[in-house]
C-alpha atoms as a PDB file:
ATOM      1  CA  UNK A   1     -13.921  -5.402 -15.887  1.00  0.00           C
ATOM      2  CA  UNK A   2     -10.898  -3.668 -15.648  1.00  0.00           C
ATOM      3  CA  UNK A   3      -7.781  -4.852 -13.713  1.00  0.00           C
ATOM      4  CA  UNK A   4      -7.171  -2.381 -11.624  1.00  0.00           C
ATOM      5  CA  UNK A   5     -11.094  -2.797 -10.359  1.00  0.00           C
ATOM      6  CA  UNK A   6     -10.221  -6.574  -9.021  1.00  0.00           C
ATOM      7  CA  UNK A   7      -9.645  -6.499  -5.426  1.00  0.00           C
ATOM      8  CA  UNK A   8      -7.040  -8.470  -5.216  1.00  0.00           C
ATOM      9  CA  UNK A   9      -4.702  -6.553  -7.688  1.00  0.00           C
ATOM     10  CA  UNK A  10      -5.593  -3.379  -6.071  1.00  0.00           C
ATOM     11  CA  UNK A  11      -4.440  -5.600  -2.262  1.00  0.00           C
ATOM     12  CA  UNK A  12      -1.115  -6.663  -3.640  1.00  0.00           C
ATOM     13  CA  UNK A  13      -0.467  -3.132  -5.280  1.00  0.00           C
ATOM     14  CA  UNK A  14      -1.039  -1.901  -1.621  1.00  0.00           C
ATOM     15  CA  UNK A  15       1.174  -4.264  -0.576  1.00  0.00           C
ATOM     16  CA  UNK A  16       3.907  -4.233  -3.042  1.00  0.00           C
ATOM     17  CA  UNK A  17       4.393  -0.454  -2.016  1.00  0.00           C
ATOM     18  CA  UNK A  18       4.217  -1.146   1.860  1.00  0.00           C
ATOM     19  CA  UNK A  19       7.437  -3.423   1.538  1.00  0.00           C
ATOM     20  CA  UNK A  20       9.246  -1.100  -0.886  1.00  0.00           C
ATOM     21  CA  UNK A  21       8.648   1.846   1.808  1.00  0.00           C
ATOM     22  CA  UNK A  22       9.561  -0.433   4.672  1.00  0.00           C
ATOM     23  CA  UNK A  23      12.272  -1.798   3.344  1.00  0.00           C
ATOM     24  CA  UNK A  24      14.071   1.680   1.865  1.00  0.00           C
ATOM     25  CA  UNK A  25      15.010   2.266   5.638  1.00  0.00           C
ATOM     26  CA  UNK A  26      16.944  -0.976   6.278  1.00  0.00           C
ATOM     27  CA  UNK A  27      20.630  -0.578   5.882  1.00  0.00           C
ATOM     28  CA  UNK A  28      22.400  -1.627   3.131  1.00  0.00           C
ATOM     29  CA  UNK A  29      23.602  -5.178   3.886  1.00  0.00           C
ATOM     30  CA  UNK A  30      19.687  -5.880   4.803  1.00  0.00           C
ATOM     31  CA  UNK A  31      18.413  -4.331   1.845  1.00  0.00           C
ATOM     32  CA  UNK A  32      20.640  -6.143  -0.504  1.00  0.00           C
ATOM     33  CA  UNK A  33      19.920 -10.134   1.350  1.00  0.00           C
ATOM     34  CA  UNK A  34      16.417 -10.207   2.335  1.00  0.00           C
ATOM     35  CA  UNK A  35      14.920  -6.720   1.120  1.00  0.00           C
ATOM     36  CA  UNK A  36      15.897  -7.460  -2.542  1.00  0.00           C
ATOM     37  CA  UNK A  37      13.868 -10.760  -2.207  1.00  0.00           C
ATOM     38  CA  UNK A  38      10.949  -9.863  -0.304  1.00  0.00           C
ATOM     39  CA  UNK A  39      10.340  -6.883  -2.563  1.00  0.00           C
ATOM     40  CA  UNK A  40      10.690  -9.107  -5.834  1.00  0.00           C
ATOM     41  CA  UNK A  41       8.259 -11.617  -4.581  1.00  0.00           C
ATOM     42  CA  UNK A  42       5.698  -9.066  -3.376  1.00  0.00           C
ATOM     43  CA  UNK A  43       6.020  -6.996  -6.382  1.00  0.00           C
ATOM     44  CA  UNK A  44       5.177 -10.495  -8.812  1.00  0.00           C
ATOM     45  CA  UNK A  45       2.202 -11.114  -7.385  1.00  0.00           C
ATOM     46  CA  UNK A  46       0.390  -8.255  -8.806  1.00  0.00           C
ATOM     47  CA  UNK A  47       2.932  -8.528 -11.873  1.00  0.00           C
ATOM     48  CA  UNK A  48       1.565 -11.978 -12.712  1.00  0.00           C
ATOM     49  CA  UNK A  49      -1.942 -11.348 -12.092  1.00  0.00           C
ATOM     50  CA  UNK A  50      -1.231  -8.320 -14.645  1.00  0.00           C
ATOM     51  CA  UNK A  51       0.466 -10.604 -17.115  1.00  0.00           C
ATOM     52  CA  UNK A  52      -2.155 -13.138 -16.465  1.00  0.00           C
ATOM     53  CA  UNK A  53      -5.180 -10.928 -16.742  1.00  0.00           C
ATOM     54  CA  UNK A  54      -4.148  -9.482 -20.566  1.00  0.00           C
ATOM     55  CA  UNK A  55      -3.533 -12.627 -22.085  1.00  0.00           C
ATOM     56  CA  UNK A  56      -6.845 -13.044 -22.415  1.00  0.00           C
ATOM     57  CA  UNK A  57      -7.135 -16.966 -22.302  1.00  0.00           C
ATOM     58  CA  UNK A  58      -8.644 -18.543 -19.019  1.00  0.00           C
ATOM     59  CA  UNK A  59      -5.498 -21.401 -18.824  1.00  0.00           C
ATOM     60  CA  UNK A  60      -2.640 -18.816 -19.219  1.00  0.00           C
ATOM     61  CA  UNK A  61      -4.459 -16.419 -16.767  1.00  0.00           C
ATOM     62  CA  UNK A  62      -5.056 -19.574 -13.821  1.00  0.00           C
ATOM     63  CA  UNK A  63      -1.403 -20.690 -14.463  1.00  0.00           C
ATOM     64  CA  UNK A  64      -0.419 -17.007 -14.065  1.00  0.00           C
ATOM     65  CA  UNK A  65      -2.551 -16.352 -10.990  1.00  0.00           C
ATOM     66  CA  UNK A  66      -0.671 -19.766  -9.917  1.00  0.00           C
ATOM     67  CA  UNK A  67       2.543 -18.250  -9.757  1.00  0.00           C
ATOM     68  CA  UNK A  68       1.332 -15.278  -8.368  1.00  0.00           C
ATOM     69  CA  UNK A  69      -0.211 -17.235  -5.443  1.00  0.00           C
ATOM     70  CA  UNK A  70       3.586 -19.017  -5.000  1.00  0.00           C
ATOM     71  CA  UNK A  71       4.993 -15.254  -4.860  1.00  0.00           C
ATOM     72  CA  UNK A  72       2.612 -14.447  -1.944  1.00  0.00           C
ATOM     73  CA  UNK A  73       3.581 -17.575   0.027  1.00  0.00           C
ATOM     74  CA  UNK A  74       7.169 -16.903  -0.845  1.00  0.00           C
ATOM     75  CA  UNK A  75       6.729 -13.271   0.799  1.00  0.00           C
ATOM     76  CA  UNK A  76       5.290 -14.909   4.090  1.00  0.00           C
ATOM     77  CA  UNK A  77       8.602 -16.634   4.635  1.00  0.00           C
ATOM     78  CA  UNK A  78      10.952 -13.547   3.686  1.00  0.00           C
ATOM     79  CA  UNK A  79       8.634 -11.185   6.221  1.00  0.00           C
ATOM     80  CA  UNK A  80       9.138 -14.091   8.962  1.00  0.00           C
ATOM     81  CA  UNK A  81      12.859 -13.793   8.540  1.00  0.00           C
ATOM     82  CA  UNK A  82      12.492 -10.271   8.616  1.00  0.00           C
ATOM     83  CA  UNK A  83      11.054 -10.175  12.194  1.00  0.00           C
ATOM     84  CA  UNK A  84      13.387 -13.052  13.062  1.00  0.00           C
ATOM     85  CA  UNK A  85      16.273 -11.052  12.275  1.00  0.00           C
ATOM     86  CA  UNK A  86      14.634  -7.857  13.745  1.00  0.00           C
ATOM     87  CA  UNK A  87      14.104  -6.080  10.914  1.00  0.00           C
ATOM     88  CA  UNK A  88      10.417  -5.853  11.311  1.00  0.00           C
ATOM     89  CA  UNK A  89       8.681  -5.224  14.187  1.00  0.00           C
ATOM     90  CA  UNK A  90       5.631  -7.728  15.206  1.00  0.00           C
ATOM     91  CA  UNK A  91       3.373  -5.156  14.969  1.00  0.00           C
ATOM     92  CA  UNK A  92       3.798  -4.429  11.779  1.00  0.00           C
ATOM     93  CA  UNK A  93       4.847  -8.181  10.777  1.00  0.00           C
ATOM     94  CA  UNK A  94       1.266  -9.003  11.916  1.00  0.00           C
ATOM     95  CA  UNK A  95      -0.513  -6.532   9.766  1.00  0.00           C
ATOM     96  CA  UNK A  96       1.343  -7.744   6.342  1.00  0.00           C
ATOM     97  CA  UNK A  97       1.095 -10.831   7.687  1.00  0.00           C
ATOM     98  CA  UNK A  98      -3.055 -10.747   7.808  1.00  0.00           C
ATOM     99  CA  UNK A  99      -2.777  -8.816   4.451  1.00  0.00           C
ATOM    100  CA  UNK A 100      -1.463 -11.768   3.020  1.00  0.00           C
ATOM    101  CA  UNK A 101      -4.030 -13.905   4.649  1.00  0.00           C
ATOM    102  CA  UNK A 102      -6.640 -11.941   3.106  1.00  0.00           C
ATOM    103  CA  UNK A 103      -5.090 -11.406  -0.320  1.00  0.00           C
ATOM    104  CA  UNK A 104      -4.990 -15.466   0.026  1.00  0.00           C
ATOM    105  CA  UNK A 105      -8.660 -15.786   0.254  1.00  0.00           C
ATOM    106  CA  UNK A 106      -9.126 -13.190  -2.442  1.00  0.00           C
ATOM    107  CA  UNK A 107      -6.379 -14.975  -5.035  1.00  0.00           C
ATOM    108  CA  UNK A 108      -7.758 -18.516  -4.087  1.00  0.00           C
ATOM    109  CA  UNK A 109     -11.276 -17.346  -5.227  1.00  0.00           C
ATOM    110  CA  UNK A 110     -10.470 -15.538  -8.186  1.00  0.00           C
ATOM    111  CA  UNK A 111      -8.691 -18.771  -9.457  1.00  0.00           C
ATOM    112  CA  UNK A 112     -11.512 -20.713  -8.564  1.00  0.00           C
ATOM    113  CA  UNK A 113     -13.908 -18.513 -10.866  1.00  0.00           C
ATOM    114  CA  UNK A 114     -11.394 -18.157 -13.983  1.00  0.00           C
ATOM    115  CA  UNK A 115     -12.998 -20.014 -16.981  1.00  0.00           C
ATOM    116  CA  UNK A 116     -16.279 -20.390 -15.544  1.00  0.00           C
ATOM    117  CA  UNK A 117     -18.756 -19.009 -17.563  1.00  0.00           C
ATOM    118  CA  UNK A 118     -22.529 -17.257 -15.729  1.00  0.00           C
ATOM    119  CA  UNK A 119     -25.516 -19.463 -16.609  1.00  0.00           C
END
């Protein structure tokens, strides 16, 4: 399988471009505190599931997926202080928000299922 056929690459791709989009529109002060971080830590959790993914041994690709899990929590807090600052509406807070939720689920599975082998 390829990687851009796992779901959960293909979620956090979606994402990653979301905040970029989002975040071009915040002035510059914003962009350079909070929009800098939020788009790094998006961005590295399809980057690490990428770098995971073609090393091509099950350890390195769950410790990857690892840090790509601690990048998607770490984007929960910089969209929360995004809306608490009013930078985001709650609107669209809530929809990343429940992206995140559901590329959760999706990450938490796949790194249940690396190095297991089908019977």
């Amino acid at each position: 399988m390829k990687l851009e056929e796992f779901r959960v690459y293909q979620l956090s791709m979606d994402l990653g471009d979301e905040v970029w989009f989002v975040v071009l529109k915040w002035d510059d002060f914003a962009k350079d505190t909070i929009g800098k971080q939020l788009v790094r830590a998006i961005d590295s959790v399809a980057a690490n599931l990428s770098e995971g993914y073609g090393r091509y041994h099950y350890k390195e690709a769950k410790n990857f997926s690892y840090y790509s899990r601690g990048s998607l929590y770490e984007s929960k807090t910089w969209l929360t202080k995004a809306r608490n600052r009013g930078l985001l509406d709650e609107e669209k807070f809530n929809q990343m928000m429940s992206t995140i939720d559901d590329i959760s689920v999706k990450l938490n599975n796949y790194i249940k299922s690396i190095g297991k082998t089908k019977s």
